[in-house]
Protein backbone atom coordinates (compact mmCIF):
# COMPACT_ATOMS: atom_id res chain seq x y z
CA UNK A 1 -54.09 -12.93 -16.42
CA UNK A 2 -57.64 -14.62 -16.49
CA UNK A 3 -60.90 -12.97 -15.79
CA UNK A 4 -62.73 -15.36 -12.98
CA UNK A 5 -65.82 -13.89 -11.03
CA UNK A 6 -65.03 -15.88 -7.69
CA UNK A 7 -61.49 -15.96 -6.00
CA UNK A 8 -59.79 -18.61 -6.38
CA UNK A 9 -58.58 -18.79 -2.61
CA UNK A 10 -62.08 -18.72 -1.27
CA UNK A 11 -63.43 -20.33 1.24
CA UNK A 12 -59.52 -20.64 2.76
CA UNK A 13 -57.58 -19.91 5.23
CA UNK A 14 -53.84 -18.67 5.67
CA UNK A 15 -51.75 -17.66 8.32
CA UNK A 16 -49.16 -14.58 7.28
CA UNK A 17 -45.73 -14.36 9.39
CA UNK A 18 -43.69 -11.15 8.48
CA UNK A 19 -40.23 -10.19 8.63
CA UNK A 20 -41.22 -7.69 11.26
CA UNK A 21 -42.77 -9.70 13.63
CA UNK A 22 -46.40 -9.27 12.62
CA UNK A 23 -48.20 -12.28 12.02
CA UNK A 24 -51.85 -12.24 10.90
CA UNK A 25 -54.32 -14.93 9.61
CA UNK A 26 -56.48 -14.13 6.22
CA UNK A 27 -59.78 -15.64 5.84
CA UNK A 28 -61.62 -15.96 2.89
CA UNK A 29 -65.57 -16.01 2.38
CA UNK A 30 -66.87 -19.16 0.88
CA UNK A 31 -67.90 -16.80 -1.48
CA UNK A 32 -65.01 -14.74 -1.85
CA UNK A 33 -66.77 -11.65 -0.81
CA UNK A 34 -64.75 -10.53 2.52
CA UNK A 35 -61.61 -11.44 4.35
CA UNK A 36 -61.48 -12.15 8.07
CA UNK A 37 -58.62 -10.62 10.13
CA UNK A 38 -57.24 -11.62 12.89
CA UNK A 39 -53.70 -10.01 14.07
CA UNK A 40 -52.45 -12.55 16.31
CA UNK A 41 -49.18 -10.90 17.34
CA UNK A 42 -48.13 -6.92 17.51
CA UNK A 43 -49.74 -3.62 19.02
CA UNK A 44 -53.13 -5.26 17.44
CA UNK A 45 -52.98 -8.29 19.04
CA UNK A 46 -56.29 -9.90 19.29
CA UNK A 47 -57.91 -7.57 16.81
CA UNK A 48 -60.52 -9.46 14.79
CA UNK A 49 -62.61 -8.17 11.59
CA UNK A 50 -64.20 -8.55 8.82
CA UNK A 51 -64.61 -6.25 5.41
CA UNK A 52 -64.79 -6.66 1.89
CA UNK A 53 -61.99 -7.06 -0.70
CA UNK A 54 -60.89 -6.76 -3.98
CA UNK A 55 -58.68 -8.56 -5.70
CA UNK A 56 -57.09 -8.65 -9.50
CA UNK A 57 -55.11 -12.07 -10.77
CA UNK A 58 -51.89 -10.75 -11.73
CA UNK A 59 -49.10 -12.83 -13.99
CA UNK A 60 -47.26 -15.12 -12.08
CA UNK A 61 -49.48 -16.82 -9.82
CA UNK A 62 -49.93 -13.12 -8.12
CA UNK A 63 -52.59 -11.98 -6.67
CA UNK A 64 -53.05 -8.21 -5.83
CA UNK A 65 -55.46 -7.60 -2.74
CA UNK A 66 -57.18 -4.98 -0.95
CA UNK A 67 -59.25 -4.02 1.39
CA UNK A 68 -59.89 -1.11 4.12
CA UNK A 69 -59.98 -2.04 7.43
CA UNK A 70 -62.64 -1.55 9.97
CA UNK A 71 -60.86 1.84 11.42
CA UNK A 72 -60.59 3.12 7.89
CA UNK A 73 -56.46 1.97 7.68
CA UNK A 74 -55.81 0.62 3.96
CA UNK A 75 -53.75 -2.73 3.12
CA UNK A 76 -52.34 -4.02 -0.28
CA UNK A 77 -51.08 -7.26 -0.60
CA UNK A 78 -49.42 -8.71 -3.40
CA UNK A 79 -49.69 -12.42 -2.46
CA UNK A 80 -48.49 -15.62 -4.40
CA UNK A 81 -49.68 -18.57 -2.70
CA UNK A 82 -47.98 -21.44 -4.69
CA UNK A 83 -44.48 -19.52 -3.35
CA UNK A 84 -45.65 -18.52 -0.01
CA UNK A 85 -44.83 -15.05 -0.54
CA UNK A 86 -47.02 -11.86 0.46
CA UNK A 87 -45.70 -8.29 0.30
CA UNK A 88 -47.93 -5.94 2.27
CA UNK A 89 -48.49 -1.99 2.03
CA UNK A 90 -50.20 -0.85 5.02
CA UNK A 91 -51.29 2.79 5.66
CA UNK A 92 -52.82 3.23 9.06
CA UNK A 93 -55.36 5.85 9.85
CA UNK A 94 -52.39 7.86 12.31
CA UNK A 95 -50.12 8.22 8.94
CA UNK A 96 -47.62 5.17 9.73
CA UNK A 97 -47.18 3.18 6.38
CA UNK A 98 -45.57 -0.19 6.88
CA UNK A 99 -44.24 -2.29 3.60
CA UNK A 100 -43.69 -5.79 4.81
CA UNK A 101 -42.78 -9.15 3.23
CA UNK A 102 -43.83 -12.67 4.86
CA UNK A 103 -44.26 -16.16 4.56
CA UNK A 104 -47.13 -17.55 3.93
CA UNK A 105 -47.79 -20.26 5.97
C-alpha cells in the first residue's frame, strides 16, 4: 500500500455495469476531491450527483471507496481498475442494502 495525497484515477471517468442490472458511471474530480454519479439504468435512472469521497489504496491494485450520497444512502466500493472489477455495498436511506459485483467498463 502507498501513501499518495491525490487519487490516482482522478480526473477519469468509468462506466460500472453490474450483475444486477444497475449500471452507473463514476466521475472523478481533476482533483480527486468528489465523484460524479450518474445511474443510467434502474429505479434511479437519470439521477445525477455529486459528493465527496474517500478512498484508501489497498494491496492488489484495490482501491476501497466511499462516499454518502446526496439523500444520505452510503456506498463502498472495492474497485480494481487494471481487472475491471468493482464490488459495491450499498445501504439506502429506506434500509435496502445491495452487495453487487460489475465490470468495469
Amino acid at each position: 500500500m502507498t501513501e499518495q495525497t491525490t487519487f490516482p484515477h482522478a480526473g477519469k471517468k468509468y462506466t460500472i455495469r453490474f450483475e444486477n442490472g444497475l449500471e452507473v458511471t463514476n466521475a472523478y474530480s481533476a482533483d480527486g476531491q468528489t465523484i460524479s454519479v450518474e445511474f443510467l439504468s434502474g429505479d434511479l435512472l437519470g439521477t445525477q450527483m455529486t459528493v465527496p469521497f474517500r478512498w484508501t489504496e489497498l494491496a492488489g491494485g484495490n482501491f476501497l471507496l466511499s462516499w454518502q450520497e446526496d439523500d444520505k444512502s452510503t456506498v463502498v466500493h472495492c474497485d480494481n481498475f487494471e481487472q475491471k472489477i468493482s464490488r459495491a455495498f450499498y445501504t439506502m436511506m429506506s434500509g435496502d442494502f445491495y452487495v453487487m459485483t460489475g465490470e468495469i467498463l
